[in-house]
PDB file of N, CA and C in Angstrom:
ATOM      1  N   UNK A   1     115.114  88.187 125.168  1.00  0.00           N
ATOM      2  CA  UNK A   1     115.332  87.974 126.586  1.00  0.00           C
ATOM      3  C   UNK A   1     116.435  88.889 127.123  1.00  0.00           C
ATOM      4  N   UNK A   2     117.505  89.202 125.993  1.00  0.00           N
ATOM      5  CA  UNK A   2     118.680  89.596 126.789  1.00  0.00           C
ATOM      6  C   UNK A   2     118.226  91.426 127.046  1.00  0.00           C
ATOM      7  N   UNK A   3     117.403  92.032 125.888  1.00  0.00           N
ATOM      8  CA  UNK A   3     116.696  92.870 126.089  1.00  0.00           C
ATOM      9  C   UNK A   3     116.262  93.587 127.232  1.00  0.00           C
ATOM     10  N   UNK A   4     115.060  92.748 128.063  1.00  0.00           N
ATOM     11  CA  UNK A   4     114.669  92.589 128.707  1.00  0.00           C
ATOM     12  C   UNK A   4     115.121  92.705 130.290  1.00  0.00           C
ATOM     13  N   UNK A   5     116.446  91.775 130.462  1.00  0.00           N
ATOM     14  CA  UNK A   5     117.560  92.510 131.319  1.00  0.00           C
ATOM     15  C   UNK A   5     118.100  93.370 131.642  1.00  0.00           C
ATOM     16  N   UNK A   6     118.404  94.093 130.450  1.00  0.00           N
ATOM     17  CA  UNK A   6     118.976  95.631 130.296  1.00  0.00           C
ATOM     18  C   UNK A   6     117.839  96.826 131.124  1.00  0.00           C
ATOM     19  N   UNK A   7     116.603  96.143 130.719  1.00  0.00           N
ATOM     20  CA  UNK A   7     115.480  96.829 131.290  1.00  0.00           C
ATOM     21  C   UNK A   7     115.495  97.253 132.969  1.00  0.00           C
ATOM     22  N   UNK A   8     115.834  95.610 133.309  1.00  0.00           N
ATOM     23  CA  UNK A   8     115.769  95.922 134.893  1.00  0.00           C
ATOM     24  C   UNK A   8     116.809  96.245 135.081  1.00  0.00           C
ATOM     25  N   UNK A   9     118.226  95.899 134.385  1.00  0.00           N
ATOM     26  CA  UNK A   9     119.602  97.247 135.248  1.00  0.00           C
ATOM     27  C   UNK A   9     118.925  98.781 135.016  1.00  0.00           C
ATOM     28  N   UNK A  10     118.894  99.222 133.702  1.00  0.00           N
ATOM     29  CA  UNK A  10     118.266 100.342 134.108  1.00  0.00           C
ATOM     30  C   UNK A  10     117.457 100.689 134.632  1.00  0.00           C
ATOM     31  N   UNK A  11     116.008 100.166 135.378  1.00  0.00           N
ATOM     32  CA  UNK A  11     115.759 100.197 136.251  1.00  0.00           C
ATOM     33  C   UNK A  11     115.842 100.602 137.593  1.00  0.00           C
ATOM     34  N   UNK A  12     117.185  99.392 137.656  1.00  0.00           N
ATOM     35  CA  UNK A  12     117.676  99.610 138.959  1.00  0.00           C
ATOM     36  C   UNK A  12     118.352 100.632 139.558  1.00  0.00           C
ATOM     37  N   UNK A  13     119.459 101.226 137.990  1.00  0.00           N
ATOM     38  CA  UNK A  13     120.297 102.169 137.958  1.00  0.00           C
ATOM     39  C   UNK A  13     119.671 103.444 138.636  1.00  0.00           C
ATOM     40  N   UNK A  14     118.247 103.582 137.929  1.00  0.00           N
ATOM     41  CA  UNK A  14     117.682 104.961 138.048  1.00  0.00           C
ATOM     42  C   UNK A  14     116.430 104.450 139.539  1.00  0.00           C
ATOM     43  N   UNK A  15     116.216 103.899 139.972  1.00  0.00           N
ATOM     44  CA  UNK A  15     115.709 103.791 141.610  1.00  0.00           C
ATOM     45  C   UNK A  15     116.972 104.226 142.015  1.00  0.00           C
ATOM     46  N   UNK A  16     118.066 103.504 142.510  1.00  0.00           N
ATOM     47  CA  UNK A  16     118.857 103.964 143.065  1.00  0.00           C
ATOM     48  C   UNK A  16     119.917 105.348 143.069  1.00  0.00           C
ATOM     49  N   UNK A  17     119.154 105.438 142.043  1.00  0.00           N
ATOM     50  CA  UNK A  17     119.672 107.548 141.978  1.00  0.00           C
ATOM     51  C   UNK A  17     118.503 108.280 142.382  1.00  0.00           C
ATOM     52  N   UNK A  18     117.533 107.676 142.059  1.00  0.00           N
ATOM     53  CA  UNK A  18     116.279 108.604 143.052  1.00  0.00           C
ATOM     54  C   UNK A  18     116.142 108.333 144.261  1.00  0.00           C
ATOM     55  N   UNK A  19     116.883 106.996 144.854  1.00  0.00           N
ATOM     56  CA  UNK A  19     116.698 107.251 146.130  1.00  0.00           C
ATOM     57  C   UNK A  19     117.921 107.628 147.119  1.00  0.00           C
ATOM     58  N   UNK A  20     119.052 108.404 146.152  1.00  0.00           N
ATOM     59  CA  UNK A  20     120.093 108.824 146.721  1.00  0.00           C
ATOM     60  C   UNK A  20     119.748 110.316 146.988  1.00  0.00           C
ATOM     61  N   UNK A  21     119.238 110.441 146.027  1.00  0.00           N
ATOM     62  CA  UNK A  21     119.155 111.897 145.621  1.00  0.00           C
ATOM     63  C   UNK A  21     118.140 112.487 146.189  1.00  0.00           C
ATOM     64  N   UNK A  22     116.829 111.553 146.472  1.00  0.00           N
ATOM     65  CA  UNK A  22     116.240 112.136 148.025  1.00  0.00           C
ATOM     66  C   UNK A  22     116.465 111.855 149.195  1.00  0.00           C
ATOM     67  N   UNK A  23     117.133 111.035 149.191  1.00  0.00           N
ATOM     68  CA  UNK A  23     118.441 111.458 150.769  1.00  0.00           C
ATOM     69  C   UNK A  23     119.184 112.487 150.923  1.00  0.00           C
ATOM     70  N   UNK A  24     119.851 112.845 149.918  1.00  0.00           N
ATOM     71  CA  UNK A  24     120.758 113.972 149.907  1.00  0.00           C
ATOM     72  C   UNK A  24     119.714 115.099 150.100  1.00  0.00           C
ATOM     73  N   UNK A  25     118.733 115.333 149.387  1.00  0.00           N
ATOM     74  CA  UNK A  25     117.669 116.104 149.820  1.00  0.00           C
ATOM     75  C   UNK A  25     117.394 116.295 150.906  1.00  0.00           C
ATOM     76  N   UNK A  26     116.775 115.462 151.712  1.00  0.00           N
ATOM     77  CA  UNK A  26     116.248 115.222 152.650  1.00  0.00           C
ATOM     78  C   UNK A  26     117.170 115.618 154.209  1.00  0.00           C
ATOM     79  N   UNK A  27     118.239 114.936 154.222  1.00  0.00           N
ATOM     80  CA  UNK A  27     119.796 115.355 155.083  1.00  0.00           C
ATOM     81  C   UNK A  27     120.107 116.666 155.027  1.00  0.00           C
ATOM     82  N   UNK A  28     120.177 117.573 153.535  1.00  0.00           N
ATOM     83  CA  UNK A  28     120.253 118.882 153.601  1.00  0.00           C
ATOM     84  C   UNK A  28     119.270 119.873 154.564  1.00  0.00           C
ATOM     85  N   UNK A  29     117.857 119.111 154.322  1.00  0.00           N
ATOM     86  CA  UNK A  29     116.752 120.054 154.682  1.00  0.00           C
ATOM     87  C   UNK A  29     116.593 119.978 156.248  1.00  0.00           C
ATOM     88  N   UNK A  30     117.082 118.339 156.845  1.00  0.00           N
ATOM     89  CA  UNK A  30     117.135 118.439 158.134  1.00  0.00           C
ATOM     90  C   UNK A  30     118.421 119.158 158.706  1.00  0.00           C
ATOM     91  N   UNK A  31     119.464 119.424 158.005  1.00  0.00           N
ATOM     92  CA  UNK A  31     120.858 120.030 158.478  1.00  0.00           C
ATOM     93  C   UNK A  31     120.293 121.151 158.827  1.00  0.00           C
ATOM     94  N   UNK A  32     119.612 121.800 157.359  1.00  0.00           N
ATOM     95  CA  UNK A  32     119.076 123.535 157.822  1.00  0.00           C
ATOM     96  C   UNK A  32     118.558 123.553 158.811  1.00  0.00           C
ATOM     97  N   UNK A  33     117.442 123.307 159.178  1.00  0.00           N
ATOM     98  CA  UNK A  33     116.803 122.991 160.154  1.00  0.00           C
ATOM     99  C   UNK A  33     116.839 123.031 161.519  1.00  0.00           C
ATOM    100  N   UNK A  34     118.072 121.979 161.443  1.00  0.00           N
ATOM    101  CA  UNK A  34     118.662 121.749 162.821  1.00  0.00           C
ATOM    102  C   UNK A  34     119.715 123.032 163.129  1.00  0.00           C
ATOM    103  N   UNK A  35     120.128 123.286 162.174  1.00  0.00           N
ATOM    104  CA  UNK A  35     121.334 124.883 162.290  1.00  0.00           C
ATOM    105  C   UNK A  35     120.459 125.826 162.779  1.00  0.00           C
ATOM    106  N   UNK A  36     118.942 125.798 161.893  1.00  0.00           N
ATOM    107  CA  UNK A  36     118.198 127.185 162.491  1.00  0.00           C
ATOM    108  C   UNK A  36     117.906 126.923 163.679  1.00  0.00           C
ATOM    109  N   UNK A  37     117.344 126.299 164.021  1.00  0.00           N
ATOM    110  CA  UNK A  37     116.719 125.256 165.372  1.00  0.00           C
ATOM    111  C   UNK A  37     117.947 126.024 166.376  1.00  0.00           C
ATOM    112  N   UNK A  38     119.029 125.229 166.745  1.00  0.00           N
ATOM    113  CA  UNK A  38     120.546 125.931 167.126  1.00  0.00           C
ATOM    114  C   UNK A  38     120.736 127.278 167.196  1.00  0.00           C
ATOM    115  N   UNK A  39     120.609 127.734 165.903  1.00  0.00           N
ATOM    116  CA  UNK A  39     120.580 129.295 166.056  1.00  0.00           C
ATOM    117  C   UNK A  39     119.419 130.536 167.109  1.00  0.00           C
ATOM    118  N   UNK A  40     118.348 129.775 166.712  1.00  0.00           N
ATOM    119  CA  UNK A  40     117.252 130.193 167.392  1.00  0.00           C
ATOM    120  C   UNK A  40     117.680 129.987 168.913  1.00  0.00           C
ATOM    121  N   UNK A  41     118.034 128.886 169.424  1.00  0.00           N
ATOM    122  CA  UNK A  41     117.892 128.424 170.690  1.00  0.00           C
ATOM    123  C   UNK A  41     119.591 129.385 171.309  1.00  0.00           C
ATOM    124  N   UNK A  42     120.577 129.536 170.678  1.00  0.00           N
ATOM    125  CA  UNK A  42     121.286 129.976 171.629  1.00  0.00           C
ATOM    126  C   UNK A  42     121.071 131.756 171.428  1.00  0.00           C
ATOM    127  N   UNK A  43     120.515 132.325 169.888  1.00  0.00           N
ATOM    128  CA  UNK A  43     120.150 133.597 170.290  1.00  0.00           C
ATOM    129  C   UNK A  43     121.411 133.793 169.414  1.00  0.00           C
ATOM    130  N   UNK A  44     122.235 133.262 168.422  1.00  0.00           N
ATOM    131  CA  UNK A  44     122.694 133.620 167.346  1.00  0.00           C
ATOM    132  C   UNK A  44     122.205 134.123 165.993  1.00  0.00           C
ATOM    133  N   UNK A  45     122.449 135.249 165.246  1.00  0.00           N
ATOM    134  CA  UNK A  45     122.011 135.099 164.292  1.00  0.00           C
ATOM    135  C   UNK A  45     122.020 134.533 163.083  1.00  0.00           C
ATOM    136  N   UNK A  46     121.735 133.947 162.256  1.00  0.00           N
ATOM    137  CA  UNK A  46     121.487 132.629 161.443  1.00  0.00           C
ATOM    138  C   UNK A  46     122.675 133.036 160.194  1.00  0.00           C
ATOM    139  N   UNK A  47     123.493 131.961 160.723  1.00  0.00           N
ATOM    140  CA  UNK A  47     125.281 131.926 160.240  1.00  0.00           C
ATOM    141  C   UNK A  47     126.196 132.974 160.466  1.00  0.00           C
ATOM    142  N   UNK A  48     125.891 133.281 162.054  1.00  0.00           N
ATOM    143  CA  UNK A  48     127.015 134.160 162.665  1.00  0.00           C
ATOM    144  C   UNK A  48     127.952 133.176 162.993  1.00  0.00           C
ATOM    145  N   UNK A  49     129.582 133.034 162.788  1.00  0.00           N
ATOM    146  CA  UNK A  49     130.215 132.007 163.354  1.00  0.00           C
ATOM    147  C   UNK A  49     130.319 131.163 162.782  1.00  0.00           C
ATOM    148  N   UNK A  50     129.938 131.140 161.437  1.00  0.00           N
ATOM    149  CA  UNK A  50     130.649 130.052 160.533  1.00  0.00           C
ATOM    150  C   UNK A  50     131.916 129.392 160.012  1.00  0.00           C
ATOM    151  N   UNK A  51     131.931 130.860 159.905  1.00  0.00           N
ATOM    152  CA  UNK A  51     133.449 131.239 159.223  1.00  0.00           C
ATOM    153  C   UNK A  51     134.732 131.039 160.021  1.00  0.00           C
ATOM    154  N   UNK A  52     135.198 130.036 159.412  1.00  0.00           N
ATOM    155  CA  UNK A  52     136.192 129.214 160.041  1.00  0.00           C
ATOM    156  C   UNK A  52     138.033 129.715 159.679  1.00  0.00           C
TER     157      UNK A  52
END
């Protein structure tokens, strides 16, 4: 039984890293996106003005 437990923490452990980790995915790909999107629209070229 106690076995068996261990099963569903790990389980759980590893859902919740796959579903971090396609968030983090996912947030990156809309960031780009939205930067190019931005870039396009004011007529910058893509990471002019980054540099801080």
């Amino acid at each position: 039984m106690e076995a068996s437990n261990w099963m569903y923490v790990i389980s759980a452990y590893v859902i919740t890293w796959v579903i971090l980790l396609g968030y983090l995915a996912y947030t990156h790909t809309a960031l780009r996106r939205s930067r190019a999107e931005y870039d396009r629209v004011t007529g910058r070229a893509p990471g002019e003005g980054d540099a801080v």
